[in-house]
Protein backbone atom coordinates (compact mmCIF):
# COMPACT_ATOMS: atom_id res chain seq x y z
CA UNK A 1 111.81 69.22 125.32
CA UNK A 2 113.81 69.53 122.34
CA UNK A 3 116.99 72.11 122.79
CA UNK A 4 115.40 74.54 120.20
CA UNK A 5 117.97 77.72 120.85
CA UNK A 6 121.09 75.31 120.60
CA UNK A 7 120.23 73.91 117.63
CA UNK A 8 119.28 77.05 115.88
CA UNK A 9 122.34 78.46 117.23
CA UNK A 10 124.26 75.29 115.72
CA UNK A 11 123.10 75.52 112.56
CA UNK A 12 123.38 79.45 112.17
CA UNK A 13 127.47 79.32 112.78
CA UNK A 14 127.65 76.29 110.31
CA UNK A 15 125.70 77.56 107.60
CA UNK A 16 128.05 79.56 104.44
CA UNK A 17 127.07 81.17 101.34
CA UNK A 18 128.28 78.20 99.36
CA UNK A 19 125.57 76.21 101.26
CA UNK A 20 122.81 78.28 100.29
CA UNK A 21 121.26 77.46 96.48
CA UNK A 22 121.12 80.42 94.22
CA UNK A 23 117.61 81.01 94.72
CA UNK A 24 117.48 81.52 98.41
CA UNK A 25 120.54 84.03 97.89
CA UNK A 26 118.48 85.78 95.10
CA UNK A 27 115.69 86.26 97.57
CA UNK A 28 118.17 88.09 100.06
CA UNK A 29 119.45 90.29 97.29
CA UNK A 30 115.34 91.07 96.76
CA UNK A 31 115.17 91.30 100.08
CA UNK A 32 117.95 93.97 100.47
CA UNK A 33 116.81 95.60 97.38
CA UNK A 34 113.30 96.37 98.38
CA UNK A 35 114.60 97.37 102.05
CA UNK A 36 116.72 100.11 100.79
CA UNK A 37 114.20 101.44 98.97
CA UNK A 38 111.92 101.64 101.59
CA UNK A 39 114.03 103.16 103.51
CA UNK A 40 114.14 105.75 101.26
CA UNK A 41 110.86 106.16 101.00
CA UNK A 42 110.21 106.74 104.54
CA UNK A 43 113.39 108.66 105.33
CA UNK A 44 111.86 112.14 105.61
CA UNK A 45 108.50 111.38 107.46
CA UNK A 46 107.44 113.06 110.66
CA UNK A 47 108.05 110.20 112.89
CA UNK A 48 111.54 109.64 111.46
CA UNK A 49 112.31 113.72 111.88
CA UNK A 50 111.27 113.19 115.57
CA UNK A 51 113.28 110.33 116.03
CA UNK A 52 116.88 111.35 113.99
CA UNK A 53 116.28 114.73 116.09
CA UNK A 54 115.58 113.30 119.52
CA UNK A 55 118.48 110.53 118.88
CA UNK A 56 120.95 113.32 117.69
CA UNK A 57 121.02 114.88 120.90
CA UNK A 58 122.10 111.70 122.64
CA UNK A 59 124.23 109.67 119.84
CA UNK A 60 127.46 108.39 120.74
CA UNK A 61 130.38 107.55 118.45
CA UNK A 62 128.56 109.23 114.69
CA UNK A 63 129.93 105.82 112.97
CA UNK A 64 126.51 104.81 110.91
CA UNK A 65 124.72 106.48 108.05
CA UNK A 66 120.88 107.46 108.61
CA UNK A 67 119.65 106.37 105.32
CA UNK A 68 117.99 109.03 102.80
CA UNK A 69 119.39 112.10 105.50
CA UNK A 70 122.81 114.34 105.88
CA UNK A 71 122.79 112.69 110.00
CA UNK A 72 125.08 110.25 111.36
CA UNK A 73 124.53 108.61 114.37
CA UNK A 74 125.87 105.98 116.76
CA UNK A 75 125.66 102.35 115.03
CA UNK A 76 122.59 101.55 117.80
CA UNK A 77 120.95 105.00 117.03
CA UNK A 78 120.78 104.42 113.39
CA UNK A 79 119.92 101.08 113.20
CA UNK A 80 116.66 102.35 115.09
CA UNK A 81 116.48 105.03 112.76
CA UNK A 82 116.48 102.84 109.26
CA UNK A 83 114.04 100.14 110.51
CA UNK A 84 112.13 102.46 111.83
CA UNK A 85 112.34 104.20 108.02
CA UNK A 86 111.75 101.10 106.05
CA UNK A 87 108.91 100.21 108.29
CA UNK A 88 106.86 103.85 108.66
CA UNK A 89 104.78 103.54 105.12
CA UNK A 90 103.81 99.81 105.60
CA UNK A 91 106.07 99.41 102.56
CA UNK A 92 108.40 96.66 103.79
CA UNK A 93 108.09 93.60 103.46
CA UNK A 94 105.75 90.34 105.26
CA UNK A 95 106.23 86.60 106.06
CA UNK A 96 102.72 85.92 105.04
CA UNK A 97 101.49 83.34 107.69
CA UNK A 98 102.84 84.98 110.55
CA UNK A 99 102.66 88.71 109.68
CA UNK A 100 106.00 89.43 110.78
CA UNK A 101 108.07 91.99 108.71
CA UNK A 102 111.76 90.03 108.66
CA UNK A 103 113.80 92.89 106.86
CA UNK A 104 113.03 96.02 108.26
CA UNK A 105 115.16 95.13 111.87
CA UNK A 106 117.46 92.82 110.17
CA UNK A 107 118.58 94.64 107.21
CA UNK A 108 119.01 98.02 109.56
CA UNK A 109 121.08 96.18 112.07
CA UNK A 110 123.20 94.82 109.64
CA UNK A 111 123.72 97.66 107.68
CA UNK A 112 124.70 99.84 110.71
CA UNK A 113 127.28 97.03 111.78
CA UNK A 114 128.89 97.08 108.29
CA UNK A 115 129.47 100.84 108.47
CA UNK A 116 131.02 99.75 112.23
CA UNK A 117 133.02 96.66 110.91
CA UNK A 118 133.51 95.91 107.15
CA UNK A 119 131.20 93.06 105.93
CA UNK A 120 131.43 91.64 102.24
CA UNK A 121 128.43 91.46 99.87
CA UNK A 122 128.70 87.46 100.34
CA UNK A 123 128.67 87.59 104.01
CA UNK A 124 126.03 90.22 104.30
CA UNK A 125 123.84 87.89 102.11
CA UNK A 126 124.64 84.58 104.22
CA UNK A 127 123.92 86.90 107.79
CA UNK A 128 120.61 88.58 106.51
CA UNK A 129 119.16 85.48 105.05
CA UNK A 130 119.95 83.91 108.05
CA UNK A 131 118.39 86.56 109.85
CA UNK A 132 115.14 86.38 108.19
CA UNK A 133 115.06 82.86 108.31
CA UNK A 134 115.22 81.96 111.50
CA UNK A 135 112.85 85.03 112.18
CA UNK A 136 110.05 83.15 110.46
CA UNK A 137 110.87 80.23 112.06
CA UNK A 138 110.11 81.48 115.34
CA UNK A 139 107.27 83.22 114.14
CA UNK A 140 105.88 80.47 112.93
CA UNK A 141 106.82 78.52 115.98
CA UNK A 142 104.88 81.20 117.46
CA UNK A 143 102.15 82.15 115.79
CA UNK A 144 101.14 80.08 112.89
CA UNK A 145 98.50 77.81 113.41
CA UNK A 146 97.99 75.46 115.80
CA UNK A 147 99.97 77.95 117.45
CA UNK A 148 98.43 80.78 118.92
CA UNK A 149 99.95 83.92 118.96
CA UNK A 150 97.31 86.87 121.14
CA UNK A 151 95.92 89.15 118.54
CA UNK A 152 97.53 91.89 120.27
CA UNK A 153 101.17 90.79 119.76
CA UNK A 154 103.05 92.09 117.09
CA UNK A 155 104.62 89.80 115.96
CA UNK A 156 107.74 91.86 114.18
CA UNK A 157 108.10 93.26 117.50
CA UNK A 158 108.40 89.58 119.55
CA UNK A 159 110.81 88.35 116.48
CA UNK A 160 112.28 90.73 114.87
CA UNK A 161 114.67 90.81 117.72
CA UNK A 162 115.91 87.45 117.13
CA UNK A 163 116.46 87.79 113.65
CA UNK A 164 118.50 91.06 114.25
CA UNK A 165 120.42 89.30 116.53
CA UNK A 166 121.22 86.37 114.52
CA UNK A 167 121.94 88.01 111.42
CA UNK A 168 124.27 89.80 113.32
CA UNK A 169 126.13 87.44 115.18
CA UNK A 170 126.54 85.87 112.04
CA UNK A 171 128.35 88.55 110.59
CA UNK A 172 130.77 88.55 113.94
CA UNK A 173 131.44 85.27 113.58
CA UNK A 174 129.87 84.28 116.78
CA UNK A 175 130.34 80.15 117.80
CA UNK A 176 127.31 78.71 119.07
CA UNK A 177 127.59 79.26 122.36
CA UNK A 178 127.96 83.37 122.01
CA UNK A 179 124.99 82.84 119.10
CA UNK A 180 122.98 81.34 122.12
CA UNK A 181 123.42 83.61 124.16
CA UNK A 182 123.02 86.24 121.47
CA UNK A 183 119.64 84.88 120.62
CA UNK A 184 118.58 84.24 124.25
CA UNK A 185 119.65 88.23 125.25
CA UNK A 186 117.36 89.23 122.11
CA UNK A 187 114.27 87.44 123.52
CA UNK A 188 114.87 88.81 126.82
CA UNK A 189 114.04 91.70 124.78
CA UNK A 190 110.40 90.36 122.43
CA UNK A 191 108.39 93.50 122.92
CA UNK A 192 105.38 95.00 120.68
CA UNK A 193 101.76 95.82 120.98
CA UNK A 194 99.40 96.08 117.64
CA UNK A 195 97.27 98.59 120.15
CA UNK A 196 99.93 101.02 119.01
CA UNK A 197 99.07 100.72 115.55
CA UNK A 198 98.15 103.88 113.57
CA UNK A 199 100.22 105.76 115.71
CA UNK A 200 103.98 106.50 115.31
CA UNK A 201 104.73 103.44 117.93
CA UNK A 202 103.58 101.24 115.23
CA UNK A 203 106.96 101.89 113.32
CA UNK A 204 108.85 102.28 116.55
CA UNK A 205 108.97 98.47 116.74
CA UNK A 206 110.78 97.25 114.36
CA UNK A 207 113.42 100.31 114.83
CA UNK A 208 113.82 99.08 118.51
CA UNK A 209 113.97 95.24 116.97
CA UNK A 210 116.73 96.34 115.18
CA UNK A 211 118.35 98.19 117.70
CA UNK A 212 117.86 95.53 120.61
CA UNK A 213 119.27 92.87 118.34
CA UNK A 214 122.52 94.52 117.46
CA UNK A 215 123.02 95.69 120.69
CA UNK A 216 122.05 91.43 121.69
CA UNK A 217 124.49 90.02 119.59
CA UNK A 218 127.51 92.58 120.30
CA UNK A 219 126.69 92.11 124.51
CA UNK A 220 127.07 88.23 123.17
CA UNK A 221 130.20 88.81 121.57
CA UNK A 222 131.84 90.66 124.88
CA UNK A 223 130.84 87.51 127.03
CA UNK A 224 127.69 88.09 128.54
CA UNK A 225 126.00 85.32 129.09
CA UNK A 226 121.81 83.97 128.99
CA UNK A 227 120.06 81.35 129.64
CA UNK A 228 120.78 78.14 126.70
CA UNK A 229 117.26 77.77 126.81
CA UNK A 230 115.34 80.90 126.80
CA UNK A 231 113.25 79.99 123.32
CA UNK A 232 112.40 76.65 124.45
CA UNK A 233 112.18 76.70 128.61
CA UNK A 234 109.13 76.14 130.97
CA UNK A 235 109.55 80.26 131.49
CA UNK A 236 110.55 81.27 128.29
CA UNK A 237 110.08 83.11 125.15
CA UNK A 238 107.64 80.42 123.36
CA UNK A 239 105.84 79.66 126.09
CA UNK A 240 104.89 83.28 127.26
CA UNK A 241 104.16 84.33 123.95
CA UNK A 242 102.22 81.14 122.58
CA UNK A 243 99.60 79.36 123.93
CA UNK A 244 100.40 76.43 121.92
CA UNK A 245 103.77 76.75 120.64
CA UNK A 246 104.75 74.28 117.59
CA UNK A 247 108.47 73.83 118.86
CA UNK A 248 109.44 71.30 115.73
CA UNK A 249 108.43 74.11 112.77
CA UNK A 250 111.80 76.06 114.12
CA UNK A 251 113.94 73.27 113.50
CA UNK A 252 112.66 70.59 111.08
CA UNK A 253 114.44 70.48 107.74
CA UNK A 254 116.79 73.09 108.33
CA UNK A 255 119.33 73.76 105.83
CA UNK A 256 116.68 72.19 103.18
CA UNK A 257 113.49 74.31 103.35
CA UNK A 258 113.86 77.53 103.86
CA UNK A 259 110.51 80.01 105.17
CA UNK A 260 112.88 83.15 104.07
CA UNK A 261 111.62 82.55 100.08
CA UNK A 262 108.21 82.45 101.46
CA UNK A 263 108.67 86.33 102.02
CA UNK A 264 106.25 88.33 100.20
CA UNK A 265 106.83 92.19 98.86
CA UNK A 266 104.07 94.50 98.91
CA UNK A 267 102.92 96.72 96.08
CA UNK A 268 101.28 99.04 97.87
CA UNK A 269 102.05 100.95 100.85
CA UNK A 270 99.66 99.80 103.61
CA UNK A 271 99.07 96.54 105.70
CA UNK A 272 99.39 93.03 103.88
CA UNK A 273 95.62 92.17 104.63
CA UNK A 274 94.34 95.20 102.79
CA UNK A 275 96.46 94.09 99.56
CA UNK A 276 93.43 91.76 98.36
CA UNK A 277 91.18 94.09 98.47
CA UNK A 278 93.02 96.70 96.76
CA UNK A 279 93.16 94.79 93.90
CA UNK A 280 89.85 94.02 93.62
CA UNK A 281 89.09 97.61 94.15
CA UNK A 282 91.42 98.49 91.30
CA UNK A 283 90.41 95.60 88.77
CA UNK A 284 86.94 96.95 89.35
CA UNK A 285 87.58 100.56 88.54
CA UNK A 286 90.11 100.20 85.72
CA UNK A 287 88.71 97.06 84.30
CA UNK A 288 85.15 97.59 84.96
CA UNK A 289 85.29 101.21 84.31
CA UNK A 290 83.09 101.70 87.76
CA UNK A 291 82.88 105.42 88.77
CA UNK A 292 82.23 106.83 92.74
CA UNK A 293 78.80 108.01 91.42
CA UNK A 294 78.04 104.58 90.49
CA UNK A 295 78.26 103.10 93.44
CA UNK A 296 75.42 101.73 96.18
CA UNK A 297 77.44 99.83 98.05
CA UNK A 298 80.78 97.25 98.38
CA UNK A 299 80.26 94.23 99.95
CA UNK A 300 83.46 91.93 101.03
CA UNK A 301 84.15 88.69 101.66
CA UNK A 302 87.19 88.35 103.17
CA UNK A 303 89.46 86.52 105.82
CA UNK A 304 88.78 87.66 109.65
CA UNK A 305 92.29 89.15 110.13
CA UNK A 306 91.23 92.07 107.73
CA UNK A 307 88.51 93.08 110.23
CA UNK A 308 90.71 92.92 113.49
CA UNK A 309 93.54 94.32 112.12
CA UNK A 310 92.37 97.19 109.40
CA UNK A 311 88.73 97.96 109.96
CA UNK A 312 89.04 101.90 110.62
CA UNK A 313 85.92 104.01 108.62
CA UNK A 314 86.99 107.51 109.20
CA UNK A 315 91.31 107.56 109.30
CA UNK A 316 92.19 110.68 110.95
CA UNK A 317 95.48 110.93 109.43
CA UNK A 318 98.29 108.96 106.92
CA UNK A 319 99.25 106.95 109.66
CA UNK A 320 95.42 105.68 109.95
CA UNK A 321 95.41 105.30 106.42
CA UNK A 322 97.84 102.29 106.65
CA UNK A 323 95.53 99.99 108.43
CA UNK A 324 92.09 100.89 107.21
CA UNK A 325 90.83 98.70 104.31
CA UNK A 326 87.57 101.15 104.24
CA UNK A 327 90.26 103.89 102.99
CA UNK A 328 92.50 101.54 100.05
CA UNK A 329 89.13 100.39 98.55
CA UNK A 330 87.48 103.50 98.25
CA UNK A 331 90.85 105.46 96.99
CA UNK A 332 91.51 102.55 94.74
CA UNK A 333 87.92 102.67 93.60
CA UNK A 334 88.48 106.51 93.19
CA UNK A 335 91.64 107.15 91.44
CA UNK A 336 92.63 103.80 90.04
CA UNK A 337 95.62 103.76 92.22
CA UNK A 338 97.36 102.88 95.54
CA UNK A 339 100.38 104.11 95.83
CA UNK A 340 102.28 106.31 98.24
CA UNK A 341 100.01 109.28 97.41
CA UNK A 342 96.91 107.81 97.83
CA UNK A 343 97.65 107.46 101.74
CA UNK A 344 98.24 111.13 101.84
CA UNK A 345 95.84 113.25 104.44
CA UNK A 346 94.34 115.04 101.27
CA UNK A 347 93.19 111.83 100.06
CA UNK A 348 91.33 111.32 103.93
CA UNK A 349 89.14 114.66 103.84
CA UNK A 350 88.34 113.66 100.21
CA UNK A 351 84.69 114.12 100.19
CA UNK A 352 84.16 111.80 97.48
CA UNK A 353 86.70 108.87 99.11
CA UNK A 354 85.26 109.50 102.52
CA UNK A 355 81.56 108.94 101.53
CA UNK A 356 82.75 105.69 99.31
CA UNK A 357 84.18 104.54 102.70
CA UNK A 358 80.78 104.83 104.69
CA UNK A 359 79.24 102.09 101.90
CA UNK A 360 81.37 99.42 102.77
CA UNK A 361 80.46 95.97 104.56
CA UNK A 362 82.19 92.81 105.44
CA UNK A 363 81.31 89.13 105.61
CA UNK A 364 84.07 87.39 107.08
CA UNK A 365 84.71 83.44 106.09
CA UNK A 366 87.83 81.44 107.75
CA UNK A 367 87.80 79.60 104.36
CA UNK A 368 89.14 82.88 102.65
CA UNK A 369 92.52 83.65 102.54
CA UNK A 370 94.44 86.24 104.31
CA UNK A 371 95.94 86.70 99.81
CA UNK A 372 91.83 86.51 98.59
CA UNK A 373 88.53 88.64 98.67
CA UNK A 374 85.17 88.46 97.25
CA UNK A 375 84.51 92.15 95.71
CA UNK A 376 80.98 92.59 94.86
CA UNK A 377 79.91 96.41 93.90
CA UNK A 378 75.89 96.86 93.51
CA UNK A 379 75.29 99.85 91.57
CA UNK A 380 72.67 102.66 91.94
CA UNK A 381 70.59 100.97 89.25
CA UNK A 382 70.36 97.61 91.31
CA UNK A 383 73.09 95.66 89.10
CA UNK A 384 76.26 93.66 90.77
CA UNK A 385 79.72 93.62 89.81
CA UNK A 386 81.92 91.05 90.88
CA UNK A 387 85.59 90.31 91.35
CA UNK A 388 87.49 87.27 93.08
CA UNK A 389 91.29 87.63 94.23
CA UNK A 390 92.36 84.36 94.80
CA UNK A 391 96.00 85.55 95.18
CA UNK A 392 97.17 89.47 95.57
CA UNK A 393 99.76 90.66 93.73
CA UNK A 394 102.95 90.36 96.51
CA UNK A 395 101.08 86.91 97.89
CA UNK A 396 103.03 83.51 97.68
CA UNK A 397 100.59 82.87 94.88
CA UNK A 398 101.64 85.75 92.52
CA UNK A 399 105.28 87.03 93.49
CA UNK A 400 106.56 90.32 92.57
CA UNK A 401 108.90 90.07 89.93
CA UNK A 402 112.40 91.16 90.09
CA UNK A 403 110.94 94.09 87.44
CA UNK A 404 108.13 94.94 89.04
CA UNK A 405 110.54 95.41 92.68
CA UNK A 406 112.56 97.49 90.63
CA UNK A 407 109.95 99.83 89.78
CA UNK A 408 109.05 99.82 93.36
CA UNK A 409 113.02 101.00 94.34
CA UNK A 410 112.75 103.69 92.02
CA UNK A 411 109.47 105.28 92.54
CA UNK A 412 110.76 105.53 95.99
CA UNK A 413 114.29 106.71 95.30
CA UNK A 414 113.26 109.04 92.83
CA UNK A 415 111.77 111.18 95.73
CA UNK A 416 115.20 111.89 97.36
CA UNK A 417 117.66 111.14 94.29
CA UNK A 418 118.46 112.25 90.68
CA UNK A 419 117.64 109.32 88.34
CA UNK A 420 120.82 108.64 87.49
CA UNK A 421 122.13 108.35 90.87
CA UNK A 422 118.95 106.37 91.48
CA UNK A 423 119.72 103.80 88.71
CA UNK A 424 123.63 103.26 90.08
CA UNK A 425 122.40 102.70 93.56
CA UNK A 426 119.95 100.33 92.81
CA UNK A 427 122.59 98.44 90.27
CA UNK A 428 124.92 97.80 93.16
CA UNK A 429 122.11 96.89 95.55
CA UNK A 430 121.50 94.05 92.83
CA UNK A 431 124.76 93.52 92.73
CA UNK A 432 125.43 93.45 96.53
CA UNK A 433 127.40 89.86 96.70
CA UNK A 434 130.55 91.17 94.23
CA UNK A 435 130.34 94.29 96.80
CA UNK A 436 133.93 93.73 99.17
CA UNK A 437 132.59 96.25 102.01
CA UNK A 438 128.61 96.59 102.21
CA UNK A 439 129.19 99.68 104.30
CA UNK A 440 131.00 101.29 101.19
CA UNK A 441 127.24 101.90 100.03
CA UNK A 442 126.36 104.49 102.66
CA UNK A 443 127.57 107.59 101.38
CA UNK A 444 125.60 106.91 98.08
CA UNK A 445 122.37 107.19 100.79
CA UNK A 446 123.31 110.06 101.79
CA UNK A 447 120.65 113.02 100.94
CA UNK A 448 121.47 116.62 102.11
């Protein structure tokens, strides 16, 4: 059995900024960019006023910034706080072939350590690229066929952990024997259930990934000790959580391909899956000019994971909204749009949206995509319209652009910020590797 954890643990201490090329450091600054912003986004929903008030009572040392809020917390506290943020509008971003969500428990364990121990732009980079990348790695290890991760897994929840962990030892310094233990303490932790989706648990996972993995990697630091082997072992993390775990995609070509650019940012505010068909949904309304009144019926072709994972007719609430594909097509049909508005609970008891929801149908094909749908509309006089996504906007296949993340940042900012202060704050997130102390940021997140 190859020594999976030691390796990873190897390469992790030896790897430097100067070893990374440009463009795998640009995708960390992207990375960071859209995480902030999501953050921001999500920093005054319910869930997150429940947690900062619950948390409040019970915080230790006030050292870390909640991001988009006047409340400080204990580093632990708010790193469960801004995960849990970036995570709650299904904004943040997805490692397409796994469905993990690498930034959201990185990025908020990192950025609670930096407000606990100064970290430069150029080491934050290295640690949170690191971070995500061996996050995928496992995930992939994991879940990505042949392996076979149970539907019911989440899998930001069983690897999130790890890549908190990392990104954090990283940023202590750890050798790599603390960074193995540091990893193994954060899979003694892998814990998430989709079953929890459309419910505030949903976004409780990757705030506990974050929180579990700094809390790993600091326990690491002090001296205590786990298992060399807990990734790889008879009893361990891969083998519980795969029934056919691909051990060599965690290690192979390290240092030379990197799963991290393979990260994909989502336009709209809802799971990955749905994305597709959202953009069928729009082309047809915008481009096609197809009203609600028009419409007979949708029929989709699509890949099976849109079905187990989003197939919800009658979303009770916003948080339903994120994982119901019946919702995003008939809004996007609708109004021409899917953004964060279009999740609101108006938009559910909609009368028009809700009956455009009853009309919908799926055929599901393994040869499609989880990035691709067949759209076909009939209308009430018997004719078809129809689209093909071969790649979503946010897929591998058509990237965001820098411009286009930037536009995301500030429609989210703009919510809690002035514009100006908006536009500065998103420079220096840009700008992040000139930055000498990445905790120097906070109080610019701070929103009364």
């Amino acid at each position: 059995m190859e020594k999976v954890t030691r390796r990873l643990a190897k390469y992790i201490v030896a790897t430097g900024y100067d070893d990374l090329p440009v463009a795998v450091i640009h995708e960390a600054e992207r990375a960071f960019v859209n995480w902030i912003g999501c953050a921001l986004g999500g920093a005054r929903e319910p869930s997150v006023d429940i947690s900062v008030a619950f948390h409040n009572k019970f915080s230790g040392p006030r050292d870390a910034t909640v991001i988009g809020r006047h409340e400080r917390l204990d580093i632990f506290r708010a790193a469960f706080a801004n995960g849990l943020a970036s995570s709650v509008h299904s904004f943040n971003d997805t490692h397409f072939s796994t469905v993990t969500h690498p930034t959201s428990p990185v990025a908020a364990a990192l950025f609670a350590l930096a407000e606990y121990r100064p970290i430069s732009g150029r080491d934050f980079l290295t640690a949170l690229l690191l971070g995500n990348e061996i996050q995928c790695r496992v995930a992939s290890m994991i879940a990505a066929a042949p392996a076979n991760c149970h539907i019911g897994i989440s899998t930001v929840g069983v690897t999130g952990v790890i890549g908190a962990a990392v990104a954090v030892g990283k940023a202590l310094r750890l050798d790599a024997q603390h960074m193995a233990w540091a990893i193994g303490i954060a899979a003694n932790q892998a814990a998430g259930l989709r079953e929890a989706h459309a419910t505030m648990s949903s976004h409780f996972t990757p705030g506990h990934s974050a929180r579990s993995g700094l809390e790993a990697a600091l326990l690491a630091e002090a001296g205590y000790e786990c298992a060399e082997t807990m990734l790889e072992g008879e009893k361990g993390y891969a083998n519980v959580f795969s029934e056919n775990p691909q051990f060599h995609v965690s290690t192979e070509d390290l240092g030379t391909r990197f799963e991290a650019v393979s990260v994909s940012y989502k336009p709209y505010p809802c799971g990955f899956v749905i994305h597709p068909v959202i953009d069928a949904c729009l082309a047809l309304s915008t481009e096609d000019g197809v009203t609600p009144a028009q419409i007979a019926r949708l029929d989709l072709t699509c890949n099976p994971m849109l079905t187990a994972l989003t197939d919800r007719v009658h979303p009770t609430n916003r948080r339903n909204a994120l994982v119901s594909f019946q919702h995003w097509a008939a809004v996007a049909l609708a109004e021409g749009a899917a953004g964060i508005p279009q999740g609101g609970d108006d938009r559910l008891t909609d009368k028009v949206i809700a009956a455009l929801r009853t009309r919908i149908t799926t055929t599901c094909d393994t040869r499609i995509g989880r990035e691709a749908v067949i759209a076909r509309i009939t209308l009430n006089d018997g004719r078809t319209i129809e689209h093909y996504v071969r790649d979503c906007v946010g897929s591998i296949g058509r990237p965001m652009t820098d411009n286009e993340l930037s536009v995301k940042f500030q429609s989210q900012a703009q919510t809690l910020l002035p514009e100006v202060a908006a536009d500065n704050l998103m420079a220096r997130c840009w700008d992040i590797a000139a930055v000498d102390n990445v905790g120097d940021i906070a109080p610019t997140l701070v929103v009364a």
